[in-house]
N, C-alpha and C. Protein backbone atom coordinates (compact mmCIF):
# COMPACT_ATOMS: atom_id res chain seq x y z
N UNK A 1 -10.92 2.70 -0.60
CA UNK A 1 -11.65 1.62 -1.21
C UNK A 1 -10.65 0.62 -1.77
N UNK A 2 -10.61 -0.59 -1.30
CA UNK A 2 -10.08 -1.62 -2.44
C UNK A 2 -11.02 -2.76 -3.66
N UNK A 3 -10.03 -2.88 -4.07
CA UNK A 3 -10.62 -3.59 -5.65
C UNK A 3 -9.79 -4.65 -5.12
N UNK A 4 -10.82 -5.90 -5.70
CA UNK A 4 -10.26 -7.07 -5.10
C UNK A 4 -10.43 -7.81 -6.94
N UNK A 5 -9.53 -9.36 -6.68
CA UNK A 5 -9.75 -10.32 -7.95
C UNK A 5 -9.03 -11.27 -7.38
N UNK A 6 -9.54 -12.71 -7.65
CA UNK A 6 -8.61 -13.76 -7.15
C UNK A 6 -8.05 -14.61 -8.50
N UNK A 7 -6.70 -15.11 -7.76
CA UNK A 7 -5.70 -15.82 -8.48
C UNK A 7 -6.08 -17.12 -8.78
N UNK A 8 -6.06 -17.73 -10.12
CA UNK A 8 -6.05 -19.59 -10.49
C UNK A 8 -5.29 -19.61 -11.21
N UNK A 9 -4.26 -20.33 -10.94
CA UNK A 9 -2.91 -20.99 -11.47
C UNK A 9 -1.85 -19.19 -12.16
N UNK A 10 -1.99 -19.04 -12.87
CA UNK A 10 -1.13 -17.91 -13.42
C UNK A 10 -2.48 -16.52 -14.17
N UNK A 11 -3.58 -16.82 -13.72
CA UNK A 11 -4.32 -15.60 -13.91
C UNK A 11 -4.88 -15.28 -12.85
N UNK A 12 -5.30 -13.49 -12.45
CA UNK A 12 -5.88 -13.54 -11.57
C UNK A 12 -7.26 -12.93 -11.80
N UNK A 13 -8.31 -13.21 -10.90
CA UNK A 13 -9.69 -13.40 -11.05
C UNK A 13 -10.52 -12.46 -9.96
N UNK A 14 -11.61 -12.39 -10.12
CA UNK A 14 -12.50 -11.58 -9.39
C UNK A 14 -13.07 -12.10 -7.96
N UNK A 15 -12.22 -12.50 -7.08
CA UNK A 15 -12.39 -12.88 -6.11
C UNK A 15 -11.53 -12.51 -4.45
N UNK A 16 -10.25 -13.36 -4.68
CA UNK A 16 -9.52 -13.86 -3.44
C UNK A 16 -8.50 -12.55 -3.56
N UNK A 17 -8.21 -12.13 -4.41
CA UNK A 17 -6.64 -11.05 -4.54
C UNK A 17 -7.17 -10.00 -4.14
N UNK A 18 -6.41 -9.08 -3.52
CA UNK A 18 -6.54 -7.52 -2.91
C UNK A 18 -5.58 -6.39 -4.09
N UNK A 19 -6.27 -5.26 -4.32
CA UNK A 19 -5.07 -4.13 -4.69
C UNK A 19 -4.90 -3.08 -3.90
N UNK A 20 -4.18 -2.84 -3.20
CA UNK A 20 -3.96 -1.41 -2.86
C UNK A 20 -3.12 -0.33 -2.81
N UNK A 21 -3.45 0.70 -2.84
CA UNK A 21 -2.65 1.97 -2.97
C UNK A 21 -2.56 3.07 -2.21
N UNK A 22 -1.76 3.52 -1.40
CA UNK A 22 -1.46 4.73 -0.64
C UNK A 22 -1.91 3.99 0.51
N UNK A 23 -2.82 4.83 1.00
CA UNK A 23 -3.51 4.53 2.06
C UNK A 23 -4.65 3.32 2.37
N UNK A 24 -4.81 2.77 1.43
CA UNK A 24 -5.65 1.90 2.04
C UNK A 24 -6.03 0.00 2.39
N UNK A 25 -3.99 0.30 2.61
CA UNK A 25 -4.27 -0.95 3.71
C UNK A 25 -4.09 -0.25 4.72
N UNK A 26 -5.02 0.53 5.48
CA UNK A 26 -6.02 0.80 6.70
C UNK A 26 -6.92 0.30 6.68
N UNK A 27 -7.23 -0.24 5.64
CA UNK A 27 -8.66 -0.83 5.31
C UNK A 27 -8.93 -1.87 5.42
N UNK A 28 -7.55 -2.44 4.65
CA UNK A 28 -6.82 -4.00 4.26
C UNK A 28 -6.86 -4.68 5.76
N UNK A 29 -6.32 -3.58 6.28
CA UNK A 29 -5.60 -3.76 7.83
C UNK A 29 -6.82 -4.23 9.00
N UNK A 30 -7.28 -3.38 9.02
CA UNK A 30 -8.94 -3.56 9.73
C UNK A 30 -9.83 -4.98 9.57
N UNK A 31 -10.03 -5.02 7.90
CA UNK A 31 -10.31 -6.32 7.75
C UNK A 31 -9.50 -7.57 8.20
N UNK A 32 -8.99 -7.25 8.90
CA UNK A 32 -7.60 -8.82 8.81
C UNK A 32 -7.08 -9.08 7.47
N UNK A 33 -6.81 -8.63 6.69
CA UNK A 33 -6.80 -9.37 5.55
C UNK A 33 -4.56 -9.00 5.27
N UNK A 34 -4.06 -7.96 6.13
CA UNK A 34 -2.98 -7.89 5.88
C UNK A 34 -1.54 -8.65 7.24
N UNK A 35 -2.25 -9.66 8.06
CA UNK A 35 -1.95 -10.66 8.61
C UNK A 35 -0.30 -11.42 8.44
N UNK A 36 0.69 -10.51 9.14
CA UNK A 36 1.91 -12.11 8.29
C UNK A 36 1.77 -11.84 7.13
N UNK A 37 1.43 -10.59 6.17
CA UNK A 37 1.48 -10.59 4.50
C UNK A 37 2.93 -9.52 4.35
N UNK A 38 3.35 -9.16 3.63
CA UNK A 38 4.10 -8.44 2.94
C UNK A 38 3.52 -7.24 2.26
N UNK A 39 3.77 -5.76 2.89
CA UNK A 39 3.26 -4.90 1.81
C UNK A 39 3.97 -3.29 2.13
N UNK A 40 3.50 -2.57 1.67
CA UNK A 40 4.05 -1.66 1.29
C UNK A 40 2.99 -0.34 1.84
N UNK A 41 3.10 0.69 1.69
CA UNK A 41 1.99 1.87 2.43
C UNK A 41 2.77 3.29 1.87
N UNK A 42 2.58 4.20 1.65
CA UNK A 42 2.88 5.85 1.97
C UNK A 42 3.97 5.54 3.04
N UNK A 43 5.42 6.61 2.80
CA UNK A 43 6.31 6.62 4.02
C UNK A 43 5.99 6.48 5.13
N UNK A 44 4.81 7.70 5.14
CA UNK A 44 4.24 8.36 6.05
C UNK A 44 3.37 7.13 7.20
N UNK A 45 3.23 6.30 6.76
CA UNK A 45 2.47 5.30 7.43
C UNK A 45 2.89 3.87 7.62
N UNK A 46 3.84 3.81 7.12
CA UNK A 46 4.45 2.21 7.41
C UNK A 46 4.68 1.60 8.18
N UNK A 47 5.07 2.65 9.34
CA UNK A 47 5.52 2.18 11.02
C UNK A 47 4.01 2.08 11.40
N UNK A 48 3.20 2.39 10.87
CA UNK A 48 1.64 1.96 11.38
C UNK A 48 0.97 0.92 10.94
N UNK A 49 1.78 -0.19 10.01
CA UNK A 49 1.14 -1.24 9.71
C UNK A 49 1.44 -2.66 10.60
N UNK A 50 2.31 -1.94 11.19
CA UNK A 50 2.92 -3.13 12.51
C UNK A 50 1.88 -3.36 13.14
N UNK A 51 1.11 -2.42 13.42
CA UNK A 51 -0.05 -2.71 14.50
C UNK A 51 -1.06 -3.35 13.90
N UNK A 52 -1.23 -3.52 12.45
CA UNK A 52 -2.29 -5.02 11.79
C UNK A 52 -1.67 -5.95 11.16
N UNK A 53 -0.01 -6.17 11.59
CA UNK A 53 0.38 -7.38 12.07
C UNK A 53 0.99 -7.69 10.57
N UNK A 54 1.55 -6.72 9.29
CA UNK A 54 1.68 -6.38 8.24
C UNK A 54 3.18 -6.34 8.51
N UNK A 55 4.01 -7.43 7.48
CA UNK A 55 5.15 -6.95 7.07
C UNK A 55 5.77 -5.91 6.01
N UNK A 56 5.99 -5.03 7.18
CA UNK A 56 6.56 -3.38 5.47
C UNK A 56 7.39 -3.94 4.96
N UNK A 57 7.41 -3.80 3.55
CA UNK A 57 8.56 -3.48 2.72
C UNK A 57 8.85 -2.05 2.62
N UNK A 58 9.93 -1.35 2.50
CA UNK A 58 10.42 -0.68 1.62
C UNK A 58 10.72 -0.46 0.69
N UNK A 59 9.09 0.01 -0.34
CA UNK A 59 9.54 -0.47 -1.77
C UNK A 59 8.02 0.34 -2.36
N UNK A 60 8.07 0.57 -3.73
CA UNK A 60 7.44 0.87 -4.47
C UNK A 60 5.54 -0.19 -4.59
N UNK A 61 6.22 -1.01 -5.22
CA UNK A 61 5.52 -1.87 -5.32
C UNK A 61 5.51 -3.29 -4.63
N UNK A 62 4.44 -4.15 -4.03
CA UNK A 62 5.08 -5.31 -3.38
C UNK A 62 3.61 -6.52 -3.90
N UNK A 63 4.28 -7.46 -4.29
CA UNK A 63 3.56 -8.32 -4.85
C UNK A 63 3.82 -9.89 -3.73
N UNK A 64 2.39 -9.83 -3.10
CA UNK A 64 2.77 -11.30 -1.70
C UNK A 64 1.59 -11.74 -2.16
N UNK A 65 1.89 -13.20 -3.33
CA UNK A 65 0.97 -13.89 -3.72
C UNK A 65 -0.30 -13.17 -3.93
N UNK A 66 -1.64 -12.99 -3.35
CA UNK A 66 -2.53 -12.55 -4.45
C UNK A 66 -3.09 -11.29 -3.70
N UNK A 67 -1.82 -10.28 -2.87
CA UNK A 67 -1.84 -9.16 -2.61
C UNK A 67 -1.02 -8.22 -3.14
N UNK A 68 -1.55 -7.06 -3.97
CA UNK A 68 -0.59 -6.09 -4.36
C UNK A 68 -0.87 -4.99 -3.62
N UNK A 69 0.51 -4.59 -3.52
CA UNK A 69 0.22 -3.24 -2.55
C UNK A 69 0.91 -2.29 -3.23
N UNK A 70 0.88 -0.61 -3.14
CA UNK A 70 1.91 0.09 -3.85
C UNK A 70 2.03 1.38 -2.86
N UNK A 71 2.78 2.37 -2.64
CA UNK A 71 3.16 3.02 -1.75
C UNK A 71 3.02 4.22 -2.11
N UNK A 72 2.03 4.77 -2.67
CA UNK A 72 1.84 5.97 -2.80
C UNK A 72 0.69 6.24 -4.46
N UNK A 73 0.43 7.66 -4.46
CA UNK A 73 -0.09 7.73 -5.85
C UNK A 73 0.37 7.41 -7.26
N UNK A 74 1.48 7.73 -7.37
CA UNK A 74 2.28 7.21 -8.36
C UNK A 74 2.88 5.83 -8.58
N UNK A 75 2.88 5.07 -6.93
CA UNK A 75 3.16 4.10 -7.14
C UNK A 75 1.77 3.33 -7.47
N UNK A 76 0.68 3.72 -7.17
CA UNK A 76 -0.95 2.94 -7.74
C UNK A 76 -0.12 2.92 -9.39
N UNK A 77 0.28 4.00 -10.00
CA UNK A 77 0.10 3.61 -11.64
C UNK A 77 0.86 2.51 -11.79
N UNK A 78 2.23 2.84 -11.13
CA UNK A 78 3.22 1.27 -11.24
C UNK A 78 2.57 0.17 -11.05
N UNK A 79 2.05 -0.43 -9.95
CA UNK A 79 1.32 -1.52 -8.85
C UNK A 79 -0.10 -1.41 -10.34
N UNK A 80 -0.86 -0.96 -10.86
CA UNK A 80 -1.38 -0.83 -11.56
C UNK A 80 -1.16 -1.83 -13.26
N UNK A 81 -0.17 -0.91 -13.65
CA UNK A 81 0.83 -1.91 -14.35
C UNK A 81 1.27 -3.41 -14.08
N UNK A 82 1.72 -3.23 -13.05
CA UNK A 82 1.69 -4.83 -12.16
C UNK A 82 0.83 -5.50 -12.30
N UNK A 83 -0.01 -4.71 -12.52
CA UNK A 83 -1.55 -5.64 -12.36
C UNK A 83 -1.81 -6.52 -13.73
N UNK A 84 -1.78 -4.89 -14.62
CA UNK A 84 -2.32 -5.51 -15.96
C UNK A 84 -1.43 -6.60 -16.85
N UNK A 85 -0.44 -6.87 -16.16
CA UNK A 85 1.06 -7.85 -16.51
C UNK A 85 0.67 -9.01 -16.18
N UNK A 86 0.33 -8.73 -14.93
CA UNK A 86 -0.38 -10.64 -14.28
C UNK A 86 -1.64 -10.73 -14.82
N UNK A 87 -2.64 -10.01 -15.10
CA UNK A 87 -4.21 -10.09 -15.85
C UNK A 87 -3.79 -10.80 -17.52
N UNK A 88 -2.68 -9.57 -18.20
CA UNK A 88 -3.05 -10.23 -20.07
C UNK A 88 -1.79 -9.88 -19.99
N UNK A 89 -0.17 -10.09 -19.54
CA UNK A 89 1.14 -10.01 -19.77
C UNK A 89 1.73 -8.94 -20.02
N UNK A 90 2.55 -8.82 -20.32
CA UNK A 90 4.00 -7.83 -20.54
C UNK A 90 3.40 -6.70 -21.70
N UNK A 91 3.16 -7.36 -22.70
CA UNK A 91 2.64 -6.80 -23.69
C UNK A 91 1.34 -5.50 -23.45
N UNK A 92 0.84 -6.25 -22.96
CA UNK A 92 -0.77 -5.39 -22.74
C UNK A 92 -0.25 -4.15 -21.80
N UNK A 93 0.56 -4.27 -20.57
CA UNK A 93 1.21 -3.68 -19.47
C UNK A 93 1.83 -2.58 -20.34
N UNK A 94 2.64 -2.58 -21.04
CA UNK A 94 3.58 -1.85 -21.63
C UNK A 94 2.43 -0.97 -22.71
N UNK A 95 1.60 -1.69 -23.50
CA UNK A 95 0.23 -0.81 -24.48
C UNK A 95 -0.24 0.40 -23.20
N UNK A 96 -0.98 -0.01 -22.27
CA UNK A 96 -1.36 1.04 -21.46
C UNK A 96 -0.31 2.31 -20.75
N UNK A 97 0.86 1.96 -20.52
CA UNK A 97 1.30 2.29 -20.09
C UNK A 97 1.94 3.50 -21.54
N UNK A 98 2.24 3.45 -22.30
CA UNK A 98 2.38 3.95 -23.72
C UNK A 98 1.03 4.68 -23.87
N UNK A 99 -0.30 4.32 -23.31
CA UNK A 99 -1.59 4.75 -23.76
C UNK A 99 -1.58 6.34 -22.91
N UNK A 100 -1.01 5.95 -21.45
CA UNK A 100 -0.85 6.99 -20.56
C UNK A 100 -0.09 8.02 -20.74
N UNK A 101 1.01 7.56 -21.60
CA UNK A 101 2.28 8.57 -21.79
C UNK A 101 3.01 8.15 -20.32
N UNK A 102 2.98 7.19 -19.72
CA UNK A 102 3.35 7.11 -18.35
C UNK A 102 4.55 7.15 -18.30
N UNK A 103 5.59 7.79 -18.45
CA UNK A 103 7.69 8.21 -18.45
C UNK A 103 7.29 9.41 -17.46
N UNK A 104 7.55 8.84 -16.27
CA UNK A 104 7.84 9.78 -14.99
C UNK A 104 9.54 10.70 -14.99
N UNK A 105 9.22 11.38 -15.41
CA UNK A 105 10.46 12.46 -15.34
C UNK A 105 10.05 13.75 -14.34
N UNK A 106 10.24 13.47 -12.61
CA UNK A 106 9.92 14.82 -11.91
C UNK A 106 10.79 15.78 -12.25
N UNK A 107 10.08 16.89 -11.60
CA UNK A 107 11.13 18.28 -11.63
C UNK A 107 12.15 18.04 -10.59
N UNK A 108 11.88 18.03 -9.70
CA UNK A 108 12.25 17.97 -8.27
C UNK A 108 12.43 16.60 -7.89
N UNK A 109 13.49 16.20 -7.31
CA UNK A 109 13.79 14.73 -6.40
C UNK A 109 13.63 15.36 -4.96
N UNK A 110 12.49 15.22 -4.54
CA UNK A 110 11.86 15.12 -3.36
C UNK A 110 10.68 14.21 -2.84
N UNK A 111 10.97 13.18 -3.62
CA UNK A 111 10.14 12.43 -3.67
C UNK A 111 9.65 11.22 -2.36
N UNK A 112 10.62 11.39 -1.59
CA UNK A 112 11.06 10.18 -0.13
C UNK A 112 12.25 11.35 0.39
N UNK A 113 11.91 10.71 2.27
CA UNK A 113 12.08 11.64 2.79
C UNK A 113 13.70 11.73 3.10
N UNK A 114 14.20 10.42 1.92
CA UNK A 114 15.60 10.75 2.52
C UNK A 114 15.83 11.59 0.92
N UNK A 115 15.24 11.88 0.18
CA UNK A 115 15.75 12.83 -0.75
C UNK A 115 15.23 13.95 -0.64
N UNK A 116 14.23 14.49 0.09
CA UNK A 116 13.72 16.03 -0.06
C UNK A 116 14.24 16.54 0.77
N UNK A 117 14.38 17.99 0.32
CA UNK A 117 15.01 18.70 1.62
C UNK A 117 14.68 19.01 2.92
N UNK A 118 15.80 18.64 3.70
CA UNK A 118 14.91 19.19 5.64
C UNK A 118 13.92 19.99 5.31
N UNK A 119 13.77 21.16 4.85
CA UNK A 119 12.83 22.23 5.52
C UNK A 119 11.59 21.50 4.69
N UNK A 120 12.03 21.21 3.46
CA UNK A 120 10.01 20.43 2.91
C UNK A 120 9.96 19.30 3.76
N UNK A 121 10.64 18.53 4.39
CA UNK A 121 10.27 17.22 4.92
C UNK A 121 9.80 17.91 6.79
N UNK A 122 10.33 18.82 7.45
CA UNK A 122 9.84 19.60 7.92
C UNK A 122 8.46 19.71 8.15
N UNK A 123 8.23 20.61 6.96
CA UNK A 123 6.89 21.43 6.58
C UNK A 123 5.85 20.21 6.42
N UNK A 124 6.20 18.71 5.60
CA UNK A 124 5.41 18.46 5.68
C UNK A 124 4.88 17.41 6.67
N UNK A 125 5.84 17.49 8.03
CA UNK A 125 5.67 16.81 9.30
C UNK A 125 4.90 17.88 9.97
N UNK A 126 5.12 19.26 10.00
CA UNK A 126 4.23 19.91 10.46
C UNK A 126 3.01 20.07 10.14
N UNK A 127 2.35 19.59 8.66
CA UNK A 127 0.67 20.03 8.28
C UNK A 127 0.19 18.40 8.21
N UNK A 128 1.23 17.67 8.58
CA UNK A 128 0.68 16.05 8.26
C UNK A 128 0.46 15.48 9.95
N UNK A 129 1.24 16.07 10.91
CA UNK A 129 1.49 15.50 12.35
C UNK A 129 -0.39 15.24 12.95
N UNK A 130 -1.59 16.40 12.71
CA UNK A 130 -3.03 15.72 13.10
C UNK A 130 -3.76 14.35 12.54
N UNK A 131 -3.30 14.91 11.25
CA UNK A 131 -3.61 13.14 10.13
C UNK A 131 -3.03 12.00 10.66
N UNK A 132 -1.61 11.66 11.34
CA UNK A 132 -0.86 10.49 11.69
C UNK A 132 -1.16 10.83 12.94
N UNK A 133 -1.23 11.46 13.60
CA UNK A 133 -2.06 11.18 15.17
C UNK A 133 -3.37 10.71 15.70
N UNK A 134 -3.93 10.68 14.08
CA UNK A 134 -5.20 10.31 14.23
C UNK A 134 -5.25 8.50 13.60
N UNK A 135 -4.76 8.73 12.65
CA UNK A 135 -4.26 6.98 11.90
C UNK A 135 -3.32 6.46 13.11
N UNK A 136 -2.31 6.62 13.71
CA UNK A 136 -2.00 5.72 15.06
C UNK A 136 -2.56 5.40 16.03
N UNK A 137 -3.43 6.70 16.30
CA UNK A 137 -4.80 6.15 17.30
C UNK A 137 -5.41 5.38 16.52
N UNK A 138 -6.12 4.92 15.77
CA UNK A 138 -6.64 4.53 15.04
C UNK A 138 -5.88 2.91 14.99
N UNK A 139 -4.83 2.89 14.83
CA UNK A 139 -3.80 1.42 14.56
C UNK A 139 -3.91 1.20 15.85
N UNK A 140 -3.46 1.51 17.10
CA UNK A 140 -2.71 1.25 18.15
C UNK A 140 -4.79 0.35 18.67
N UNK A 141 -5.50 1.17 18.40
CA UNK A 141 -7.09 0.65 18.59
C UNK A 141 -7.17 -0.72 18.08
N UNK A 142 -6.87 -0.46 17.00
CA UNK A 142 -7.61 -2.11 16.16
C UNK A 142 -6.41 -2.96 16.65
N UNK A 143 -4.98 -2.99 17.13
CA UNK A 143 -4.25 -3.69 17.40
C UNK A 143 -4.75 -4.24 19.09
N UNK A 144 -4.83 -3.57 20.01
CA UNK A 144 -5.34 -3.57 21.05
C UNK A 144 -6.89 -4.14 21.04
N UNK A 145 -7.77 -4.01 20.35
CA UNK A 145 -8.92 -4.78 20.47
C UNK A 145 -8.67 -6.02 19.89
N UNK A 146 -7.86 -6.24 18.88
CA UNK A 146 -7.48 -7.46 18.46
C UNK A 146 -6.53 -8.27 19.51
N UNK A 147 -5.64 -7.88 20.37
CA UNK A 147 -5.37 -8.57 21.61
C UNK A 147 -6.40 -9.22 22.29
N UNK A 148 -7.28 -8.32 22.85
CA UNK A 148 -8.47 -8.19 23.89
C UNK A 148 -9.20 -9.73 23.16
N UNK A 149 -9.78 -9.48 21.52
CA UNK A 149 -10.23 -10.57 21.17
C UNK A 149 -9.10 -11.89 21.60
N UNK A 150 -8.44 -11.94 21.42
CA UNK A 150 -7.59 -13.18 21.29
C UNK A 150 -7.55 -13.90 22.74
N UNK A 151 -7.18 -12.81 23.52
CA UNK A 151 -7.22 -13.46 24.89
C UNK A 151 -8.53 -13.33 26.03
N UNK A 152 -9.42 -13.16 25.18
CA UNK A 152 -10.67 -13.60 26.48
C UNK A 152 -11.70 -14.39 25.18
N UNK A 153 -12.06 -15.62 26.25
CA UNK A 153 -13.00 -16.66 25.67
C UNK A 153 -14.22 -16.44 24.82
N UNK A 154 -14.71 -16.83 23.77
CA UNK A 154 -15.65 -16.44 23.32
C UNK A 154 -17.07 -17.46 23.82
């Protein structure tokens, strides 16, 4: 599901802006709405935003004018924060974030796949490989019908 709000001058509003997190610019994606934009996705899925025509970053959080995107669950709280910074400023951002107790201290740095170890990054190519075979079918579709639209007459 995304939550949308649109931008006027330096606030943003309940309209034109997109938020999303983890997974769902698949959604973003489908709609047209991630076009030539800048954003961000789960590791696991980034090489699959090529196909709705989405520039990846590599990055936590990515802010492209009145799209936020964030790359995972933890990155929603960041991208979240982001949010409430551009809504009522720095101040308010930092209250919630204090409200949460939000100081990420993991146990484990396995967090991206160039820091976890082979055998978990492994393991979790092996129980994740039906899920991304099914989301690339899925991309490689909406990219391909979106050709098909473009080049035959309406």
């Amino acid at each position: 599901m995304r939550k949308c709000w649109s931008s006027s001058a330096d606030t943003y509003r309940a309209e034109s802006s997109c938020f999303q997190s983890a997974l769902e610019p698949f959604l973003c994606g489908a709609a047209g709405i991630l076009a030539e934009r800048q954003v961000t996705t789960h590791w696991s899925a980034r090489r699959l935003m090529q196909h709705y025509g989405a520039v990846v970053a590599d990055a936590r959080v990515v802010v492209d004018g009145n799209l936020i995107s964030a790359a995972g669950v933890t990155a929603g709280l960041d991208a979240s924060l982001v949010l409430a910074s551009l809504l009522r400023g720095d101040a308010v951002a930092q209250e919630i974030q204090l409200s949460l107790e939000y100081a990420p201290n993991p146990i484990f740095n396995s967090g991206t796949p160039e820091s976890a170890p082979a055998e978990v990054l492994e393991s979790f190519w092996k129980k994740y490989e039906p899920i991304g075979t099914a989301r690339e079918a899925e991309a490689i579709r909406y990219a391909t019908d979106r050709s098909r639209e473009q080049i035959l007459p309406r």
